[in-house]
C-alpha atoms as a PDB file:
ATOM      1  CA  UNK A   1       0.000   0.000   0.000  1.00  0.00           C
ATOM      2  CA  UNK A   2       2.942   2.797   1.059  1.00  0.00           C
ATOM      3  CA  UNK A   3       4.926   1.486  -2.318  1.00  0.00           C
ATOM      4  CA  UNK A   4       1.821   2.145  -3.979  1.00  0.00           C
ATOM      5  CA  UNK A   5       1.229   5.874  -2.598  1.00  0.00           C
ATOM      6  CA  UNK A   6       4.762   7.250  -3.105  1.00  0.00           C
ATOM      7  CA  UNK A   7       4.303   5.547  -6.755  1.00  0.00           C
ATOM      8  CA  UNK A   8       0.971   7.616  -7.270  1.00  0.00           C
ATOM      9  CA  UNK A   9       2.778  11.120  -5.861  1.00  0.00           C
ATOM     10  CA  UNK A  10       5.898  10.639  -7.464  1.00  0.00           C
ATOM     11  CA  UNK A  11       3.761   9.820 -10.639  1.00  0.00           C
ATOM     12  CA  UNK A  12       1.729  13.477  -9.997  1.00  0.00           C
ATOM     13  CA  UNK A  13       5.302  15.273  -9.002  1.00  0.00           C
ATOM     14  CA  UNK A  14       6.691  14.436 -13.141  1.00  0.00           C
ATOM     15  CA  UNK A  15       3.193  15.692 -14.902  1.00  0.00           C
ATOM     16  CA  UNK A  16       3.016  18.562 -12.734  1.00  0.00           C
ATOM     17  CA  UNK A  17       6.556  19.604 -13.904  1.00  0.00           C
ATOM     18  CA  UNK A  18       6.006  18.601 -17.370  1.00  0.00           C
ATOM     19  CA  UNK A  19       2.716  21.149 -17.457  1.00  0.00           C
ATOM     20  CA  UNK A  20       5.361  23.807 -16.306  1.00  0.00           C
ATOM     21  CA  UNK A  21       7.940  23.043 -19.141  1.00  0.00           C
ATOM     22  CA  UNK A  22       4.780  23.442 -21.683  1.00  0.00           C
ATOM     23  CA  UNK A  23       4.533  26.778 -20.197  1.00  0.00           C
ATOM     24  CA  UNK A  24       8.541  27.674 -21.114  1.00  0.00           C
ATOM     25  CA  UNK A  25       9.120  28.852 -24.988  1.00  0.00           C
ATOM     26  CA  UNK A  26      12.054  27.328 -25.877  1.00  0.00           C
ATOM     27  CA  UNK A  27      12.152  29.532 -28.748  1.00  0.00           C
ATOM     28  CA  UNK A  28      12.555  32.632 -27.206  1.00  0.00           C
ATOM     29  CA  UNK A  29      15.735  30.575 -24.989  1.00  0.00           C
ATOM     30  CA  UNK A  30      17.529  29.665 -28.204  1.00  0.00           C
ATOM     31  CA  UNK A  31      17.266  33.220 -29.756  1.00  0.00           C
ATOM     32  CA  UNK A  32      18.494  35.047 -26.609  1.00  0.00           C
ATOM     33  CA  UNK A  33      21.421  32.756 -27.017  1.00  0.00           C
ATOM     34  CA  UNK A  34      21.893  32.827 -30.335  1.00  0.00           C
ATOM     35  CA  UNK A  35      21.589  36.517 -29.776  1.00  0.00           C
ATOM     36  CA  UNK A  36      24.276  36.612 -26.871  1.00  0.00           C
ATOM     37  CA  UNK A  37      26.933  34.854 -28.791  1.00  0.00           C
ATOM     38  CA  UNK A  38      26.400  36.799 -32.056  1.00  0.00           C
ATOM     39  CA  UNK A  39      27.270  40.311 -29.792  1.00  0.00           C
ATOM     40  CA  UNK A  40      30.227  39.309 -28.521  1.00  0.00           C
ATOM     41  CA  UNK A  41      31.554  37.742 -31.929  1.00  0.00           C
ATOM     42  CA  UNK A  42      30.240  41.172 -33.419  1.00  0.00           C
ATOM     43  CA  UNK A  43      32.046  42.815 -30.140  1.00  0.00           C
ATOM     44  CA  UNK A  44      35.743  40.184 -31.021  1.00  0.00           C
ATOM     45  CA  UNK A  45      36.215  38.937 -33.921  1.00  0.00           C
ATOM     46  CA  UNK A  46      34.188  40.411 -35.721  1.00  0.00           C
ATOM     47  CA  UNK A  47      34.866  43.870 -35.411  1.00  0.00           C
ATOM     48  CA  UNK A  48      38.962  42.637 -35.941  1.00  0.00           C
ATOM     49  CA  UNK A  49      37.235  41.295 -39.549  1.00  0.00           C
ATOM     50  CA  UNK A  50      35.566  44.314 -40.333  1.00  0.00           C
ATOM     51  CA  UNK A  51      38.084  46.937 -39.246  1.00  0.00           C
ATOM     52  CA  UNK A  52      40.682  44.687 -41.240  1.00  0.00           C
ATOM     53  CA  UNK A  53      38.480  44.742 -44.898  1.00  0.00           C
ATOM     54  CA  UNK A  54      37.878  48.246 -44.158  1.00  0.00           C
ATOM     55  CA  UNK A  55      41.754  48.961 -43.602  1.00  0.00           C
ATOM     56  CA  UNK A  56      42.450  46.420 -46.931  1.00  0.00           C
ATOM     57  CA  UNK A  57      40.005  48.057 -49.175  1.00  0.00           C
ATOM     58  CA  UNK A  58      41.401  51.493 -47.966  1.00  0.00           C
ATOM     59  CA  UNK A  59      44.709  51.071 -48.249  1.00  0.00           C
ATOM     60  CA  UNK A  60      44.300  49.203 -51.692  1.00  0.00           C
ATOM     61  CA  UNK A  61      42.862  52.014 -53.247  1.00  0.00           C
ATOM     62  CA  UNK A  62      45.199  54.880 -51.576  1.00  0.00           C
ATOM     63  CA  UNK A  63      48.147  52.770 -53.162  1.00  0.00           C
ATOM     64  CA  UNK A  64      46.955  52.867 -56.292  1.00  0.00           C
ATOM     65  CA  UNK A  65      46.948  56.582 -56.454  1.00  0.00           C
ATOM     66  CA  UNK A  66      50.151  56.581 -54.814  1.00  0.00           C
ATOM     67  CA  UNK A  67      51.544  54.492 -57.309  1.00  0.00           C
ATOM     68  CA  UNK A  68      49.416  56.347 -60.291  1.00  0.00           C
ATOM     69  CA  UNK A  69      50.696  59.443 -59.165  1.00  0.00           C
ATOM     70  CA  UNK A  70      54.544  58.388 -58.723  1.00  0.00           C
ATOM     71  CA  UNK A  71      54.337  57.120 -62.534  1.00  0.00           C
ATOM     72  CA  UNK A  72      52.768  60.533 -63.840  1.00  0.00           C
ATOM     73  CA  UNK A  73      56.102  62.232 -61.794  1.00  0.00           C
ATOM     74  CA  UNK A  74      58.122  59.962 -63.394  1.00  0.00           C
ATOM     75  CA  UNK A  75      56.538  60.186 -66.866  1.00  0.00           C
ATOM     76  CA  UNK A  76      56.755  63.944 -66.236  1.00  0.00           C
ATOM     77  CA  UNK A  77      60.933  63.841 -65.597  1.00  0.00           C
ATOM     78  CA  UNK A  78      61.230  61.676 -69.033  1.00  0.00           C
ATOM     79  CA  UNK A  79      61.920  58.551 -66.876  1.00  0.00           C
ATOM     80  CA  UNK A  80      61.786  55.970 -69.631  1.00  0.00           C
ATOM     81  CA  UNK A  81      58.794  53.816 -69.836  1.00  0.00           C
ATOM     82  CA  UNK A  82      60.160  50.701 -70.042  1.00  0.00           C
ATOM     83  CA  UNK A  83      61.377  51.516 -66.108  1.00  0.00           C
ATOM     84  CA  UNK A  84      58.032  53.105 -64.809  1.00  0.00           C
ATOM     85  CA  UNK A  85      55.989  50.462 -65.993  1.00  0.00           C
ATOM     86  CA  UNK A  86      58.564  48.147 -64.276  1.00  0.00           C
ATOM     87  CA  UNK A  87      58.381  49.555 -60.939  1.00  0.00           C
ATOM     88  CA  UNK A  88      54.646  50.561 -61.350  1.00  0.00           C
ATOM     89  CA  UNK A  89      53.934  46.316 -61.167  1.00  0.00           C
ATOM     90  CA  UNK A  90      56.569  45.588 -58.490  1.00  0.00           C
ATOM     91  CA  UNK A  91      56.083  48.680 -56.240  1.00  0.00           C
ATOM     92  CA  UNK A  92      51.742  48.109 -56.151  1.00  0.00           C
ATOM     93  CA  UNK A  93      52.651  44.394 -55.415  1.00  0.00           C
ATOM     94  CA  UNK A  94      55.317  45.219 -52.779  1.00  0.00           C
ATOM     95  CA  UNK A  95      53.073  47.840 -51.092  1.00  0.00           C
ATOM     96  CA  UNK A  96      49.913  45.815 -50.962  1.00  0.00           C
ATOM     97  CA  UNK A  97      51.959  42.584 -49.298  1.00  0.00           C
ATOM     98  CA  UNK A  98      53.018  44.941 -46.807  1.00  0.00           C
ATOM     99  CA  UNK A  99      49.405  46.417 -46.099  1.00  0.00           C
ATOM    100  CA  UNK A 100      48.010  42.828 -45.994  1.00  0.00           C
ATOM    101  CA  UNK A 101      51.045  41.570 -43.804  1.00  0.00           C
ATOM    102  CA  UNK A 102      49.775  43.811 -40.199  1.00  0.00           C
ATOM    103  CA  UNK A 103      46.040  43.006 -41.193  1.00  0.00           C
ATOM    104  CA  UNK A 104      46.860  39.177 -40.478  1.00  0.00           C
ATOM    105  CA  UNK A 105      48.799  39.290 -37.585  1.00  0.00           C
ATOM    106  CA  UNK A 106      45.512  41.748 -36.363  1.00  0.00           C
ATOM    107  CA  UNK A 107      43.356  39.419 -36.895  1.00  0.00           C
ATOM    108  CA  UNK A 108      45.063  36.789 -34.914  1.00  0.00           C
ATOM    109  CA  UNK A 109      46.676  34.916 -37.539  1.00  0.00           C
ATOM    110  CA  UNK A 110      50.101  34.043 -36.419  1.00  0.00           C
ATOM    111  CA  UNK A 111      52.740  35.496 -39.047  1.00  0.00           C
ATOM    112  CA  UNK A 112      55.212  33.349 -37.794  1.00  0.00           C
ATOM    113  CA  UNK A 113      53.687  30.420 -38.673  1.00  0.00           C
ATOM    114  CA  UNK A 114      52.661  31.320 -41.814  1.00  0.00           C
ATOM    115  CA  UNK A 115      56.701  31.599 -42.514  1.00  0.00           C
ATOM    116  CA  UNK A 116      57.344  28.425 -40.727  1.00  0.00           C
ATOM    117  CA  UNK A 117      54.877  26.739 -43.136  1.00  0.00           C
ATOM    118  CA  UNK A 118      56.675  28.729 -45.779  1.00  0.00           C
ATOM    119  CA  UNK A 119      60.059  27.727 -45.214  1.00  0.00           C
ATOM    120  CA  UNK A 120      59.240  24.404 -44.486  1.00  0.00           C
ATOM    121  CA  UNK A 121      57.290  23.874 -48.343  1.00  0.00           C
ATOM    122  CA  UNK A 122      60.578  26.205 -49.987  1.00  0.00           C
ATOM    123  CA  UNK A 123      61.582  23.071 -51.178  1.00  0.00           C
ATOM    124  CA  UNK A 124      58.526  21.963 -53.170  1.00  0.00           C
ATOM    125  CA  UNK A 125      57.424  25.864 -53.870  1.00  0.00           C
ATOM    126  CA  UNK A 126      60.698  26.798 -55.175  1.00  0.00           C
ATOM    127  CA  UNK A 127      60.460  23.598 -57.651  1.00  0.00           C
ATOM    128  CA  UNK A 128      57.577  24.126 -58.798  1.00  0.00           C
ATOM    129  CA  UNK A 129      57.790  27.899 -59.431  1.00  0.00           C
ATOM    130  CA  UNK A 130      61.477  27.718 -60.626  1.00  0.00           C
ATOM    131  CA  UNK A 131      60.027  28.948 -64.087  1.00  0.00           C
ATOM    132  CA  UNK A 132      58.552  31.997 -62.414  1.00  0.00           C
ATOM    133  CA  UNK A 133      61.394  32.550 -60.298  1.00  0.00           C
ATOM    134  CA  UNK A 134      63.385  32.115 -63.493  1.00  0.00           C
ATOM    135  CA  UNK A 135      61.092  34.932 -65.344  1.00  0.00           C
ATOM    136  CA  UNK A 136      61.163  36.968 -62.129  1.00  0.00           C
ATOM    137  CA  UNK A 137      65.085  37.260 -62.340  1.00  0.00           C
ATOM    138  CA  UNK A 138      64.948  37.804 -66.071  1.00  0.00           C
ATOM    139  CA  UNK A 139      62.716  40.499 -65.707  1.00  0.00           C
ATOM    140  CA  UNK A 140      65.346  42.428 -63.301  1.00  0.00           C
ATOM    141  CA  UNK A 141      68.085  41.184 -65.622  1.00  0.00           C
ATOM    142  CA  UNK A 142      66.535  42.854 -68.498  1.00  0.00           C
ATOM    143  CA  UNK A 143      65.456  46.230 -66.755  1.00  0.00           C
ATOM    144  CA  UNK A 144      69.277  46.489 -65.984  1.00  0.00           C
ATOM    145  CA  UNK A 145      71.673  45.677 -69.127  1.00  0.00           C
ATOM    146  CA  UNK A 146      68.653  46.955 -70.965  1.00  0.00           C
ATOM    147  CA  UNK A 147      68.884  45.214 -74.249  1.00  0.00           C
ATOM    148  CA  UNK A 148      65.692  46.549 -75.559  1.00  0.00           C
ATOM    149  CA  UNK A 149      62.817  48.821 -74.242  1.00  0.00           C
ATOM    150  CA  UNK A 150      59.331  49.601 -74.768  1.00  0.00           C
ATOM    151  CA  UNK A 151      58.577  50.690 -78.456  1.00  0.00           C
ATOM    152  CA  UNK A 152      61.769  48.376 -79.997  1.00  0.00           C
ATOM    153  CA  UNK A 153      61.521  46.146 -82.827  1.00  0.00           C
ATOM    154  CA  UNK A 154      62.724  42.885 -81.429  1.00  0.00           C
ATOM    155  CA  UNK A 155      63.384  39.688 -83.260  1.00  0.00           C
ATOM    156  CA  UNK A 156      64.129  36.408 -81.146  1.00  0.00           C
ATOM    157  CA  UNK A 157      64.395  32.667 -82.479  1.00  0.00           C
ATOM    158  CA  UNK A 158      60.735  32.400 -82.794  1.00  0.00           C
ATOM    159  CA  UNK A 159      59.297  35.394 -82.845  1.00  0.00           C
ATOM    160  CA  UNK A 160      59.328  39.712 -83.716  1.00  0.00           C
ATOM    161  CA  UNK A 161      57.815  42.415 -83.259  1.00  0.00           C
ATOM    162  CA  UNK A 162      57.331  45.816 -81.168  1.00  0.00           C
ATOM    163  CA  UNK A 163      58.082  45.339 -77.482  1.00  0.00           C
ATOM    164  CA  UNK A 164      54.790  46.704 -75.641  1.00  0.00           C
ATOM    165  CA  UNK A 165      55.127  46.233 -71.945  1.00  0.00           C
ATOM    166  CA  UNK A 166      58.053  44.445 -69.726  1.00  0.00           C
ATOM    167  CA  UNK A 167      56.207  43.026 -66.738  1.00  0.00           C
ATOM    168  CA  UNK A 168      57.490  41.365 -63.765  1.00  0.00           C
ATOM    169  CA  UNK A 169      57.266  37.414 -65.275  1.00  0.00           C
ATOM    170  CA  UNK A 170      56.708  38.255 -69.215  1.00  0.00           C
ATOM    171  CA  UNK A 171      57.317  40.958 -72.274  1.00  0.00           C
ATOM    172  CA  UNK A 172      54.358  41.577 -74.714  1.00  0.00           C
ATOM    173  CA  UNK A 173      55.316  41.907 -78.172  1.00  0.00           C
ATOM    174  CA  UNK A 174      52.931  42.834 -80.951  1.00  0.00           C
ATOM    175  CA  UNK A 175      53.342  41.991 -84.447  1.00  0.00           C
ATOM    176  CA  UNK A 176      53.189  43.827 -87.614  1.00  0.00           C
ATOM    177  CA  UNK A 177      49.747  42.272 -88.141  1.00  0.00           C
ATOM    178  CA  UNK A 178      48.502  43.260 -84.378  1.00  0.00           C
ATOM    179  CA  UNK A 179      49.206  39.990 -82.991  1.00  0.00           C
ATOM    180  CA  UNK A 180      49.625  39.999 -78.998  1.00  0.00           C
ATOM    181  CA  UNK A 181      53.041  37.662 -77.757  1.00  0.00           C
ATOM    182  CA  UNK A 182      53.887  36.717 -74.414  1.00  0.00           C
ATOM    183  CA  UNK A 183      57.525  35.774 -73.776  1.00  0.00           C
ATOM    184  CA  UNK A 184      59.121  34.570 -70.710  1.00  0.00           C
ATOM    185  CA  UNK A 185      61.662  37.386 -69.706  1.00  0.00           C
ATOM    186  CA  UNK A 186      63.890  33.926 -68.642  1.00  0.00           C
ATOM    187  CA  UNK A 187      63.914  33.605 -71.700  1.00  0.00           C
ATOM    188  CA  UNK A 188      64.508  36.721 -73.372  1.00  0.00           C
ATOM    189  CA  UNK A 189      67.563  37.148 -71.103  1.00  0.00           C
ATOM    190  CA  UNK A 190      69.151  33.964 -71.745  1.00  0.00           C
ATOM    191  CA  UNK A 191      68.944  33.836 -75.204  1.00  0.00           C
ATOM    192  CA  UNK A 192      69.579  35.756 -78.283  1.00  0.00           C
ATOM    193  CA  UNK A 193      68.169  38.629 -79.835  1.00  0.00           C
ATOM    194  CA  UNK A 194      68.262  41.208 -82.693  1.00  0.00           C
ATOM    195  CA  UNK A 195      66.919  44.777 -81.768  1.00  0.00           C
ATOM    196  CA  UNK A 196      66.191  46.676 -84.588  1.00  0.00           C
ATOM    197  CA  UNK A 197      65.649  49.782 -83.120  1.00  0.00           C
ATOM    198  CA  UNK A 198      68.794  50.186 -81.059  1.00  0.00           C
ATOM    199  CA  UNK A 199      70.551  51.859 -83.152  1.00  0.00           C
ATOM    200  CA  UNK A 200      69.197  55.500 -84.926  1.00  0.00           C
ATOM    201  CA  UNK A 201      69.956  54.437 -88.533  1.00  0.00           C
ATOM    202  CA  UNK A 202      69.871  51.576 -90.531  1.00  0.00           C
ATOM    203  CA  UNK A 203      71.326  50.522 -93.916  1.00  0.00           C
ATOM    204  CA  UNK A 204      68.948  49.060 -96.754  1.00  0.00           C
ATOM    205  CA  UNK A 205      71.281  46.407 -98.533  1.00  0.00           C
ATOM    206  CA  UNK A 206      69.682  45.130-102.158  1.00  0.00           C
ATOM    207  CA  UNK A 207      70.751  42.711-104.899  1.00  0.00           C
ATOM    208  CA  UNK A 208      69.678  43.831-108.423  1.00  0.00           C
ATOM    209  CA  UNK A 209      70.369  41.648-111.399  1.00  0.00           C
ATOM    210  CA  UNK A 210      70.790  42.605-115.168  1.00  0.00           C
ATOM    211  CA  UNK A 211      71.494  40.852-118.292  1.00  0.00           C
ATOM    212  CA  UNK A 212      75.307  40.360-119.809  1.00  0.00           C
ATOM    213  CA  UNK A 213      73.962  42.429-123.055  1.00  0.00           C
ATOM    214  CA  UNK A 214      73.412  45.436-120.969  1.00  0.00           C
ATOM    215  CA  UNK A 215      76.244  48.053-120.831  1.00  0.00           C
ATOM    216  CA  UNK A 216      77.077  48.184-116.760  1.00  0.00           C
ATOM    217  CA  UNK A 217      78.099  51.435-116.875  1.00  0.00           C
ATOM    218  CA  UNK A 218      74.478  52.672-117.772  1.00  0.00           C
ATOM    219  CA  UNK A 219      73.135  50.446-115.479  1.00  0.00           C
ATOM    220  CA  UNK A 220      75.855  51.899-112.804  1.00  0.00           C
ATOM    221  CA  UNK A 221      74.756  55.321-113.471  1.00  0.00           C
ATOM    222  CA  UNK A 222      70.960  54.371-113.473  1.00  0.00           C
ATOM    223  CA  UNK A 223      71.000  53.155-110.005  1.00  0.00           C
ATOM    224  CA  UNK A 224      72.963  55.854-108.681  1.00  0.00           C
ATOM    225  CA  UNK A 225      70.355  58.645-110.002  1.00  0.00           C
ATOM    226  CA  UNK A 226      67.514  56.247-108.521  1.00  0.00           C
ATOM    227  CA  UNK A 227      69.315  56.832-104.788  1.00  0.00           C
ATOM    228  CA  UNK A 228      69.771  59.813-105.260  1.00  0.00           C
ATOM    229  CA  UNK A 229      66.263  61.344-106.026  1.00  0.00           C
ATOM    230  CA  UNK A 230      65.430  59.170-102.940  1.00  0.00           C
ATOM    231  CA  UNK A 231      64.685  61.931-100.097  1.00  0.00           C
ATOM    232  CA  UNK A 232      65.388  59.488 -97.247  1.00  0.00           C
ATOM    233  CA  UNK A 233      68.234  58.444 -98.310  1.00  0.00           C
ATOM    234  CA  UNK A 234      71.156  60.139 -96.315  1.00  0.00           C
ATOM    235  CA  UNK A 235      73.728  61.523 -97.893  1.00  0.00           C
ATOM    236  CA  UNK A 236      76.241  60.751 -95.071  1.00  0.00           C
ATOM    237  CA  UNK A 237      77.345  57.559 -95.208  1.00  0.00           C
ATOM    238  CA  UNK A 238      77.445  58.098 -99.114  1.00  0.00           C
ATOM    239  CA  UNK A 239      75.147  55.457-101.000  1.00  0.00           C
ATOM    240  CA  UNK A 240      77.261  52.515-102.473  1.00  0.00           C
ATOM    241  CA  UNK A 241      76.498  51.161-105.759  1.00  0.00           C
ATOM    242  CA  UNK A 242      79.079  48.903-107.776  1.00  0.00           C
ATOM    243  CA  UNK A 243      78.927  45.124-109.493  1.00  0.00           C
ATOM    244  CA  UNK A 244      78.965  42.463-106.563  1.00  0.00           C
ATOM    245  CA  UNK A 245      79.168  39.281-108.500  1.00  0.00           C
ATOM    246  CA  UNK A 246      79.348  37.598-112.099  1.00  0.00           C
ATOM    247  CA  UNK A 247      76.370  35.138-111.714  1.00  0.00           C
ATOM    248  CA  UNK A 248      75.553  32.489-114.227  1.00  0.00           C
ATOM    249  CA  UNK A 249      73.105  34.132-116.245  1.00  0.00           C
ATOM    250  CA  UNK A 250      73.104  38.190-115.029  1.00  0.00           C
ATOM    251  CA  UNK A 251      75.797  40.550-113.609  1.00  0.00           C
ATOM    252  CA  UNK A 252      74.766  41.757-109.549  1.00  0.00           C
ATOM    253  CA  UNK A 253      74.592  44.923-108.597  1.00  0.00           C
ATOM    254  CA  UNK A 254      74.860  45.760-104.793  1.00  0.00           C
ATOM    255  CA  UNK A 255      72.931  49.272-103.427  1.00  0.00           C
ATOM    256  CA  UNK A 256      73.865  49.682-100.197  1.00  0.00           C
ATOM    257  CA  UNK A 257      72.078  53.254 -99.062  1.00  0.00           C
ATOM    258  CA  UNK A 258      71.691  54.182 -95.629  1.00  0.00           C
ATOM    259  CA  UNK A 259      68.318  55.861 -93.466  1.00  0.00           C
ATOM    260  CA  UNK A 260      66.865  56.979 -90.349  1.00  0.00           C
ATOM    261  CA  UNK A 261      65.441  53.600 -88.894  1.00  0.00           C
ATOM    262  CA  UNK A 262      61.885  54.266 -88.603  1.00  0.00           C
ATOM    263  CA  UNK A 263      62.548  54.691 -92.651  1.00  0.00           C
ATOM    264  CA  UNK A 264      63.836  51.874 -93.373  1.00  0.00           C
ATOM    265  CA  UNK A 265      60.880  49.509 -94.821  1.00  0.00           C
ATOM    266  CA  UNK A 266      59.424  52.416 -96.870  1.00  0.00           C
ATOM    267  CA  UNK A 267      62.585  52.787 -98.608  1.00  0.00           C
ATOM    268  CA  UNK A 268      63.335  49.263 -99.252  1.00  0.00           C
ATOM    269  CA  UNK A 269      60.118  48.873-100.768  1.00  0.00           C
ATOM    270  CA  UNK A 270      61.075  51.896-102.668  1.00  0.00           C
ATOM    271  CA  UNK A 271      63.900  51.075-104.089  1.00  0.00           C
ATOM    272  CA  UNK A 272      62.368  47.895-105.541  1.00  0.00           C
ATOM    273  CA  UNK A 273      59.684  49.483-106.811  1.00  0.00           C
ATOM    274  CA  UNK A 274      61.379  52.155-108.733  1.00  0.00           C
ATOM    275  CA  UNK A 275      64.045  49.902-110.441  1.00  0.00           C
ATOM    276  CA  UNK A 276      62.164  47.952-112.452  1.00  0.00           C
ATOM    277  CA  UNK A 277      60.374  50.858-113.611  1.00  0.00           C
ATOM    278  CA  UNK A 278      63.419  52.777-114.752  1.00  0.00           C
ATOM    279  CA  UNK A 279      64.684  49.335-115.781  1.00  0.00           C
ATOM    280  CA  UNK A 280      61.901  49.115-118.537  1.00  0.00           C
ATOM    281  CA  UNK A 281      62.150  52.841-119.224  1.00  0.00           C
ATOM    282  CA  UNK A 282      66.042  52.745-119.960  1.00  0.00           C
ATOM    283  CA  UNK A 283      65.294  49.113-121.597  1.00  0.00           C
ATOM    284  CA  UNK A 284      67.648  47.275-119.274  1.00  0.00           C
ATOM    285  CA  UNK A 285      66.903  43.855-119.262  1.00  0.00           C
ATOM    286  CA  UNK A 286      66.263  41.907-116.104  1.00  0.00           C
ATOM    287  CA  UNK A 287      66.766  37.989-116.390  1.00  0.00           C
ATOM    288  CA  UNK A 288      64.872  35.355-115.077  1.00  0.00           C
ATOM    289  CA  UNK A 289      65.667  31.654-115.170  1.00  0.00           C
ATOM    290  CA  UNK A 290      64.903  29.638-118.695  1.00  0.00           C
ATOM    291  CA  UNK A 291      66.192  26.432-120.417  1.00  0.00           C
ATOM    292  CA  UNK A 292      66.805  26.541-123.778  1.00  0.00           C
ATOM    293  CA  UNK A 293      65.702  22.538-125.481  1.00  0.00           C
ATOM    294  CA  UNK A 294      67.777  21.469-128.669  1.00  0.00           C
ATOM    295  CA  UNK A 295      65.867  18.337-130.776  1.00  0.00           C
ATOM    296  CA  UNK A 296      67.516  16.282-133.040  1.00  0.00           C
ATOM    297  CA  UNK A 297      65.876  14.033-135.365  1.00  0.00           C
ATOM    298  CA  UNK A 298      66.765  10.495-135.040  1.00  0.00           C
ATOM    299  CA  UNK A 299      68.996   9.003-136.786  1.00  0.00           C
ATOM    300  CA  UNK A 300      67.516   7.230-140.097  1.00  0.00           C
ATOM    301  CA  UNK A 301      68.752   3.265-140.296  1.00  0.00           C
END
């Protein structure tokens, strides 16, 4: 009977206490915390993450003005361009690694970690960005022997045209035909080049060929009027026109005229053009290959 009383009240005692916890919005428990925690991230961490952006974002922008506006000095003192687009790229990509740099450590991340992890991977970063590295170095290499610059007319193994930018891993080139090239500066610095705009003048070498019937002094005198009614030519070095070689079917003529370098195409082309039209004026001929076929009739039996 006494087991069965203290059964009954204990029994009463747990639905009387789960009618209170009907009574209790669990809801409103959950939110409050959810609440709490969310102020004092806001309060901690995340006010470090927002300050941070804020300084990132900031900074970003005020060292791209800097950097715009140390450039338009530069341009302004006739710095040459190949240099201040040089240090434009490295000194926006030094300055923003040093903004970011304090923004980490602020927001808790240990620096020196981050260069323990670095120098432990060296091994396997330095492998596999031994290219870049390579490009890297050539780009420094080339900014200080300075075998060409920005506006030069470059020729390589593989490839020419006019050097448009040096950046910090590769040199643009564009072609006569407005085709864009990227080159490794590692490999512009290792290997060899012609620059054709190094030097201020240039000299137009061309082989012209006449027939053996043709009297070489006319043809001497011809070519030597042509040069000179040429405008671009220069007169200093003197033009050079003599015979060059006894060939199997013509005599050569070498014209050797020099001209600013920007001239030089326009006067090649020229040249070409306006000797074969005084050629067929002063009816000197030109030859061109031929075979010459002798039958015989067979012999009768």
């Amino acid at each position: 009977m006494f087991l069965a009383q203290n059964t009954d009240a204990a029994t009463d005692k747990v639905i009387k206490n789960i009618e209170n916890l009907e009574h209790i919005d669990f809801s409103k428990i959950k939110m409050s915390a959810l609440l709490e925690k969310l102020i004092e991230w806001t309060a901690t961490t995340g006010f470090k993450l927002i300050i941070g952006a804020l300084i990132i974002s900031i900074g970003f922008k005020l060292i791209n003005k800097f950097v715009g506006r140390f450039i338009y000095v530069l341009e302004k003192k006739d710095v040459d361009i190949t240099l201040s687009k040089f240090l434009k790229s490295l000194i926006t990509v030094g300055l923003k690694i040093i903004l970011v740099l304090p923004v980490l450590g602020y927001w808790g991340i240990e620096l020196s970690g981050i260069a323990a992890l670095v120098a432990s991977a060296g091994v396997a970063i330095g492998l596999a960005l031994q290219g870049s590295l390579s490009n890297f170095a050539g780009g420094f290499i080339i900014l200080f022997i300075r075998p060409f610059k920005v506006g030069d007319y470059i020729e390589t193994a593989t490839y020419g045209g006019t050097v448009e930018q040096i950046g910090l891993f590769y040199t643009q080139l564009v072609t006569i035909d407005n085709k864009q090239i990227l080159i490794p500066n590692g490999t512009l610095s290792n290997g060899s080049l012609i620059n054709y705009s190094a030097k201020p003048t240039r000299r137009v070498d061309l082989i012209f060929s006449v027939g053996y019937e043709n009297d070489i002094t006319h043809v001497k005198e011809v070519l030597n009027k042509i040069v000179e009614r040429n405008k671009l030519i220069l007169k200093d070095p003197a033009p050079f026109v003599a015979v060059s070689a006894h060939s199997a079917s013509s005599v050569d003529f070498i014209v050797r005229a020099w001209c600013n370098t920007e001239n030089y195409w326009s006067i090649y082309y020229d040249l070409l053009e306006e000797v074969k039209i005084t050629f067929d004026k002063e009816n000197i001929s030109i030859p061109y290959p031929q075979m010459d076929l002798h039958l015989k009739e067979a012999l009768k039996k």
